[in-house]
PDB file of N, CA and C in Angstrom:
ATOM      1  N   UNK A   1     -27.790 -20.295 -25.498  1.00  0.00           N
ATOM      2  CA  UNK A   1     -26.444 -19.962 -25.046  1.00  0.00           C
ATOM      3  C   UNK A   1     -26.309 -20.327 -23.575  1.00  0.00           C
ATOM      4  N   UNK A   2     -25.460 -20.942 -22.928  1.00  0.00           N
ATOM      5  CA  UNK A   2     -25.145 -21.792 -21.759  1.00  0.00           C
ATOM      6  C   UNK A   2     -24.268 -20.762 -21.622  1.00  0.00           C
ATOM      7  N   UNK A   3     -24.709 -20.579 -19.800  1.00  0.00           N
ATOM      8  CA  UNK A   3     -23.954 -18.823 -19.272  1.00  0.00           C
ATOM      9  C   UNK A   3     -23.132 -20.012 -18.236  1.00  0.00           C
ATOM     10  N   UNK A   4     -22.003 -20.651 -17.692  1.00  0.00           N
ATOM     11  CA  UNK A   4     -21.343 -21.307 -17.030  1.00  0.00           C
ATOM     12  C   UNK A   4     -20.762 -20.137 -16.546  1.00  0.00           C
ATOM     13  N   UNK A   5     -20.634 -20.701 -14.881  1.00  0.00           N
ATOM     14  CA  UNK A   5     -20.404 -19.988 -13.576  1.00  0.00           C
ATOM     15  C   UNK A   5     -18.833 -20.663 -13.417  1.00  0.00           C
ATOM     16  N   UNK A   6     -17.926 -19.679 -12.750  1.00  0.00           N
ATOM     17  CA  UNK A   6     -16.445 -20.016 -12.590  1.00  0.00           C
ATOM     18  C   UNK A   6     -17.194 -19.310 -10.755  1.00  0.00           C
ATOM     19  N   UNK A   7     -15.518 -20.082  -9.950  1.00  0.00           N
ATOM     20  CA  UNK A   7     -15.405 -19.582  -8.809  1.00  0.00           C
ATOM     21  C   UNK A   7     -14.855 -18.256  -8.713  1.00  0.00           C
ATOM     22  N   UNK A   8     -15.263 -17.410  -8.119  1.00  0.00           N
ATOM     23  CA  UNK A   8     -14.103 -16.189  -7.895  1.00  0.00           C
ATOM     24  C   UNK A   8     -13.699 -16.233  -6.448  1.00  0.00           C
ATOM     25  N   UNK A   9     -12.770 -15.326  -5.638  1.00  0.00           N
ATOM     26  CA  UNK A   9     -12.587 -14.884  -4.734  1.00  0.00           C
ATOM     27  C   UNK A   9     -12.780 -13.131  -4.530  1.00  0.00           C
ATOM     28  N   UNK A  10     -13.255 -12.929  -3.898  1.00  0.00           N
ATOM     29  CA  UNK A  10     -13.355 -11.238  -3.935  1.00  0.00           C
ATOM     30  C   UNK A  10     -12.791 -11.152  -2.239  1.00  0.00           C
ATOM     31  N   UNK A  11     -11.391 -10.137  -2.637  1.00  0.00           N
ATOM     32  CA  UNK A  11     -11.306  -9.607  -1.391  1.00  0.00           C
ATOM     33  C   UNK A  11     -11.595  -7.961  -1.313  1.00  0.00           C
ATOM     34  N   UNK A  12     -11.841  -7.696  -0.195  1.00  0.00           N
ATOM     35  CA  UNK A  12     -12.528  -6.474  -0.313  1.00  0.00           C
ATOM     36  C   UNK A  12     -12.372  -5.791   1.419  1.00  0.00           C
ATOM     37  N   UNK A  13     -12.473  -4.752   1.652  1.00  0.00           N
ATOM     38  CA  UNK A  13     -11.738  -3.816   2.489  1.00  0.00           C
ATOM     39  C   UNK A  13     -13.247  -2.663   3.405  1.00  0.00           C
ATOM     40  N   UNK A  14     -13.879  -2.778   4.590  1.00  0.00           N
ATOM     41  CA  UNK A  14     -14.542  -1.939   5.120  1.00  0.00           C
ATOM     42  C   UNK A  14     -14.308  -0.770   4.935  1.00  0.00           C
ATOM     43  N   UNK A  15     -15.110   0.146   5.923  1.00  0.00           N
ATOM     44  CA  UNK A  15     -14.062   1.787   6.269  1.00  0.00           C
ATOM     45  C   UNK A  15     -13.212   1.257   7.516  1.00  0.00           C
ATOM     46  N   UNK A  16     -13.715   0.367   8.283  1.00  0.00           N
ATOM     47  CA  UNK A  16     -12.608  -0.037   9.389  1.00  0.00           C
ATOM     48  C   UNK A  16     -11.228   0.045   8.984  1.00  0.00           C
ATOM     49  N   UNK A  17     -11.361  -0.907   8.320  1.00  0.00           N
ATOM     50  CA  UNK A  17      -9.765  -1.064   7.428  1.00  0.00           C
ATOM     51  C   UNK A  17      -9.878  -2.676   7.657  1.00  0.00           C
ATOM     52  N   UNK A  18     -10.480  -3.683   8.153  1.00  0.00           N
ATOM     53  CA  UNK A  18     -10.710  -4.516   7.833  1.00  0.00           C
ATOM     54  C   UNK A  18     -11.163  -5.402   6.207  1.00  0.00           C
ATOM     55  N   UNK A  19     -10.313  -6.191   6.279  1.00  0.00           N
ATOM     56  CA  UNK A  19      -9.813  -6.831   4.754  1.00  0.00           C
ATOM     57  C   UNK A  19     -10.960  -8.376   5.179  1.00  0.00           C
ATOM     58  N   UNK A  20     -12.078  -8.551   4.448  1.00  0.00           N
ATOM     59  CA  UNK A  20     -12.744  -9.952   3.949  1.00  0.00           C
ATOM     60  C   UNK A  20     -12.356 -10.670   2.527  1.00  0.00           C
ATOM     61  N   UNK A  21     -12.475 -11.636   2.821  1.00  0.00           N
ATOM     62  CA  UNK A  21     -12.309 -12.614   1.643  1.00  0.00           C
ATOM     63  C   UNK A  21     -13.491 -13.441   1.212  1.00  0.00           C
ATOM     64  N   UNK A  22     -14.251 -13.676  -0.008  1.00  0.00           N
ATOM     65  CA  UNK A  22     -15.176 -14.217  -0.290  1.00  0.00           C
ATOM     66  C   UNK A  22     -15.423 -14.981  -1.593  1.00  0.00           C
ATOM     67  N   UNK A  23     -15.814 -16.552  -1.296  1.00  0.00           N
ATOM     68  CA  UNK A  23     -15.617 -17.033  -2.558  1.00  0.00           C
ATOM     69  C   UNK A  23     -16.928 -17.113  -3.378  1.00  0.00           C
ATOM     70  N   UNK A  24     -17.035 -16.743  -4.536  1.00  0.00           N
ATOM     71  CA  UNK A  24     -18.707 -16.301  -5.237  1.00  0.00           C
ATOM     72  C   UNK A  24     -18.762 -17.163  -6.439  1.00  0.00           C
ATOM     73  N   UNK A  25     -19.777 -17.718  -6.696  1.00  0.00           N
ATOM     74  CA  UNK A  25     -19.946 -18.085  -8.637  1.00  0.00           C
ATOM     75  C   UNK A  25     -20.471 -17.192  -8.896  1.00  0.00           C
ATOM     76  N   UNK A  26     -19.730 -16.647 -10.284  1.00  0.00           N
ATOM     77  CA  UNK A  26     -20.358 -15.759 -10.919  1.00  0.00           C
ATOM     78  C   UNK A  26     -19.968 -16.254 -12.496  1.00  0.00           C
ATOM     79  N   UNK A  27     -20.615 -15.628 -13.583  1.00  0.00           N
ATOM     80  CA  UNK A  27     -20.130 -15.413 -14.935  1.00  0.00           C
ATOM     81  C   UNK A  27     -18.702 -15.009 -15.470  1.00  0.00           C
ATOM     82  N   UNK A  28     -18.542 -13.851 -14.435  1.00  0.00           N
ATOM     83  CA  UNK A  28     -17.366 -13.219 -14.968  1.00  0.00           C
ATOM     84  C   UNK A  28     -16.682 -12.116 -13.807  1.00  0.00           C
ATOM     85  N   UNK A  29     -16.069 -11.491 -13.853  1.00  0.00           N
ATOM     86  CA  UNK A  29     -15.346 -10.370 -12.600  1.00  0.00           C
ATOM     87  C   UNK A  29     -16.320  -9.483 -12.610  1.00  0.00           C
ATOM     88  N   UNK A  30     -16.865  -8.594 -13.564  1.00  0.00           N
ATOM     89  CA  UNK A  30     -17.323  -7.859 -13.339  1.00  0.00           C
ATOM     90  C   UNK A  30     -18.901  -8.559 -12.293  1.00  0.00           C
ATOM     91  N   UNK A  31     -19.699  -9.829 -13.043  1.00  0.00           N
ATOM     92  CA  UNK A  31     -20.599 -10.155 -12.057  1.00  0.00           C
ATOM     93  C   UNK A  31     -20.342 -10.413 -10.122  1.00  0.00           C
ATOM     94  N   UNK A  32     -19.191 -10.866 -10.186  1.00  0.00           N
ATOM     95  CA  UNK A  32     -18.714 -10.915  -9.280  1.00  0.00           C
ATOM     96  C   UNK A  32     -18.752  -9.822  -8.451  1.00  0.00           C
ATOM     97  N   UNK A  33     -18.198  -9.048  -8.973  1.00  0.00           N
ATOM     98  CA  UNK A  33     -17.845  -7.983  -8.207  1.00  0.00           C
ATOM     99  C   UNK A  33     -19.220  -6.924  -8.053  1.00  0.00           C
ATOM    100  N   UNK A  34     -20.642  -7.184  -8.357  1.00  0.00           N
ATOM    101  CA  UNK A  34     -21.308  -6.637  -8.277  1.00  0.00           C
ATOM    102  C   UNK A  34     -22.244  -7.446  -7.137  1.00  0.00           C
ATOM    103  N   UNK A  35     -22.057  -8.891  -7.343  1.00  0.00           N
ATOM    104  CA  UNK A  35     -22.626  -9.510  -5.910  1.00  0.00           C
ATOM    105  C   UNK A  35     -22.199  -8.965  -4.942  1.00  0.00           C
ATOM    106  N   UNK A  36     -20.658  -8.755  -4.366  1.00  0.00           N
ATOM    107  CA  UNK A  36     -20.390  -7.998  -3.295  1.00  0.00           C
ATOM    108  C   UNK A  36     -20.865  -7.073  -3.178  1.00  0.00           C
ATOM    109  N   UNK A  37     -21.000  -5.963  -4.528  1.00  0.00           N
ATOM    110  CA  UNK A  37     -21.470  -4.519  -4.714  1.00  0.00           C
ATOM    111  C   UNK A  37     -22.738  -4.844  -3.720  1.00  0.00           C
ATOM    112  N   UNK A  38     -23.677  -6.082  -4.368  1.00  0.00           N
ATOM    113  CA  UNK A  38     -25.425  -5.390  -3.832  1.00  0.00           C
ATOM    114  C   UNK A  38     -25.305  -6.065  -1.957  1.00  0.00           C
ATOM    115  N   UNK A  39     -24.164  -6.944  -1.394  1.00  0.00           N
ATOM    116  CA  UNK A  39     -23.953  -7.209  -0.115  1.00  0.00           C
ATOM    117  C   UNK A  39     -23.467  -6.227   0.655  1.00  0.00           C
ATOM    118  N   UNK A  40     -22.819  -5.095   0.152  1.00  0.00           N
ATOM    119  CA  UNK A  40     -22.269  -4.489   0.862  1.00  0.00           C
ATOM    120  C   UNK A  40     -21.463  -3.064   0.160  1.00  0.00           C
ATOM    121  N   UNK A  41     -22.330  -2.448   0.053  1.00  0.00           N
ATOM    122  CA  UNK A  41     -22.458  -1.708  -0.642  1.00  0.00           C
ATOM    123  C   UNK A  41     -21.354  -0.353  -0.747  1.00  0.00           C
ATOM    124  N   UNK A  42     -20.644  -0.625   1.035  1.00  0.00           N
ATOM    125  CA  UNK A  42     -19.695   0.508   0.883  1.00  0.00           C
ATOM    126  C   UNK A  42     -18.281   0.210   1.154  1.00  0.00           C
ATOM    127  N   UNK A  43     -18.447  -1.016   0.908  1.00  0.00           N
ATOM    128  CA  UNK A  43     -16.706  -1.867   0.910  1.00  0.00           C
ATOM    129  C   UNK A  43     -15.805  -1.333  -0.296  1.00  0.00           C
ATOM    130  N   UNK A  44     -14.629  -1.724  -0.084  1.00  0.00           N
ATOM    131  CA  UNK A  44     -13.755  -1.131  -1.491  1.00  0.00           C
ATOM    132  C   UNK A  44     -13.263  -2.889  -1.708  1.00  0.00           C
ATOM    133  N   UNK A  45     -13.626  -2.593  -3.060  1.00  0.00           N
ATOM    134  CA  UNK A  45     -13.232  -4.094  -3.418  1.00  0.00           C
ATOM    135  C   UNK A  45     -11.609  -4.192  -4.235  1.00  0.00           C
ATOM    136  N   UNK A  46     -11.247  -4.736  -3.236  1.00  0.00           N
ATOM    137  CA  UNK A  46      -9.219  -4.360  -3.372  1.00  0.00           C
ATOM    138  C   UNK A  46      -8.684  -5.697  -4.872  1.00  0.00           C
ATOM    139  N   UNK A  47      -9.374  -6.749  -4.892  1.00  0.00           N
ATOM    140  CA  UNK A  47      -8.854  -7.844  -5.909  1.00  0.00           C
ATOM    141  C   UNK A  47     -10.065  -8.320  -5.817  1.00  0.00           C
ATOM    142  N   UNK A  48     -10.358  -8.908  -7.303  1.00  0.00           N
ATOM    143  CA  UNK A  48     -10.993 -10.473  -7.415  1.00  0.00           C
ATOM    144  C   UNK A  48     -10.481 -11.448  -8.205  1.00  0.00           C
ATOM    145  N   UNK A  49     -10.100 -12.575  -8.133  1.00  0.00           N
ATOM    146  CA  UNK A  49      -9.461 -13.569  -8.888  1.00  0.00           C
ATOM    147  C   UNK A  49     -10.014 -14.527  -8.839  1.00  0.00           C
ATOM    148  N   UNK A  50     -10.009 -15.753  -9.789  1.00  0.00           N
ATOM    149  CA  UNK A  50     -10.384 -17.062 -10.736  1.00  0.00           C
ATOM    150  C   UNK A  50      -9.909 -17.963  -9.626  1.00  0.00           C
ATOM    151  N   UNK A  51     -10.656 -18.093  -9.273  1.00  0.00           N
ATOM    152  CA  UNK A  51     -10.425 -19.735  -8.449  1.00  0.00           C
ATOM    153  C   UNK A  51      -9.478 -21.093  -9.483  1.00  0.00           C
ATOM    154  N   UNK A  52      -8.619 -21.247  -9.761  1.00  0.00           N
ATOM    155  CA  UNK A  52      -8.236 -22.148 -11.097  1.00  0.00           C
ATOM    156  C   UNK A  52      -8.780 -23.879 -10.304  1.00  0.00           C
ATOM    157  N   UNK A  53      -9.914 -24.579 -11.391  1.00  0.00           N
ATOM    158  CA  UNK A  53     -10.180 -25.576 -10.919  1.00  0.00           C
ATOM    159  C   UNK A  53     -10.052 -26.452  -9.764  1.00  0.00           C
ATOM    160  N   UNK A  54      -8.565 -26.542  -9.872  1.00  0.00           N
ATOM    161  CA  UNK A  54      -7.441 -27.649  -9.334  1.00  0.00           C
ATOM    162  C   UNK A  54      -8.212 -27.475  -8.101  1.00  0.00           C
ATOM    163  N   UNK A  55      -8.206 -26.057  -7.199  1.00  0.00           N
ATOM    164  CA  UNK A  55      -8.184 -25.375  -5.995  1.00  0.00           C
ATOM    165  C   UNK A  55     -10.016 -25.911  -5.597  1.00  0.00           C
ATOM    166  N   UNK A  56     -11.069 -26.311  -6.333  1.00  0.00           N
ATOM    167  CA  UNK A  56     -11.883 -26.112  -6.133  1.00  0.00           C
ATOM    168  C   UNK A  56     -12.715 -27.636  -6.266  1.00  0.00           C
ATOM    169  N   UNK A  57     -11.638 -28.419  -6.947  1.00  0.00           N
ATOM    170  CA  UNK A  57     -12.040 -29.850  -6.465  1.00  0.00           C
ATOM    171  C   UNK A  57     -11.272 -30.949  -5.396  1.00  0.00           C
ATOM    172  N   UNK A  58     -11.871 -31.193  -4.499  1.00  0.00           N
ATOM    173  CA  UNK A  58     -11.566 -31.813  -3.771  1.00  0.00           C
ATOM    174  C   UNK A  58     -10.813 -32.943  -3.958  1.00  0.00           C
ATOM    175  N   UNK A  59      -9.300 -33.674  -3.279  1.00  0.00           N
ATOM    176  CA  UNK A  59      -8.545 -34.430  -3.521  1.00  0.00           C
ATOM    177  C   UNK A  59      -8.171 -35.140  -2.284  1.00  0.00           C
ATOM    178  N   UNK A  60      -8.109 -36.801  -2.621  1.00  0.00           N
ATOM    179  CA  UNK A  60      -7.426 -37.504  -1.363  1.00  0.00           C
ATOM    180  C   UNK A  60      -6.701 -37.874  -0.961  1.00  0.00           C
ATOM    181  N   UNK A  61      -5.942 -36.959  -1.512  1.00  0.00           N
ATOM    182  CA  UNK A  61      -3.843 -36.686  -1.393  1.00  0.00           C
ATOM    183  C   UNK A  61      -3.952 -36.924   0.078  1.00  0.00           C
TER     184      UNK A  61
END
């Protein structure tokens, strides 16, 4: 079984109140969202969303 990696974005929120953005391969949201989990362990993770291809291959428009 072939486990294929998608892009995500995880944005995610300190106690500061500072908002990061981070783009991850993972399997799925939930993997995703557990890479941030083991980086940083006391962030609140506010969204993660699908990178859709288009955004992630380079073009010489």
């Amino acid at each position: 079984m072939k486990n294929e990696q998608s892009q995500f974005t995880v944005e995610y929120q300190d106690h500061y109140g500072v908002v990061y953005y981070r783009n991850v391969k993972a399997a799925n949201i939930a993997e995703a969202n557990m890479i941030i989990r083991q980086k940083q362990p006391d962030v609140i993770i506010r969204a993660v969303t699908l990178v859709p291809i288009d955004e992630k291959t380079d073009r010489d428009d």
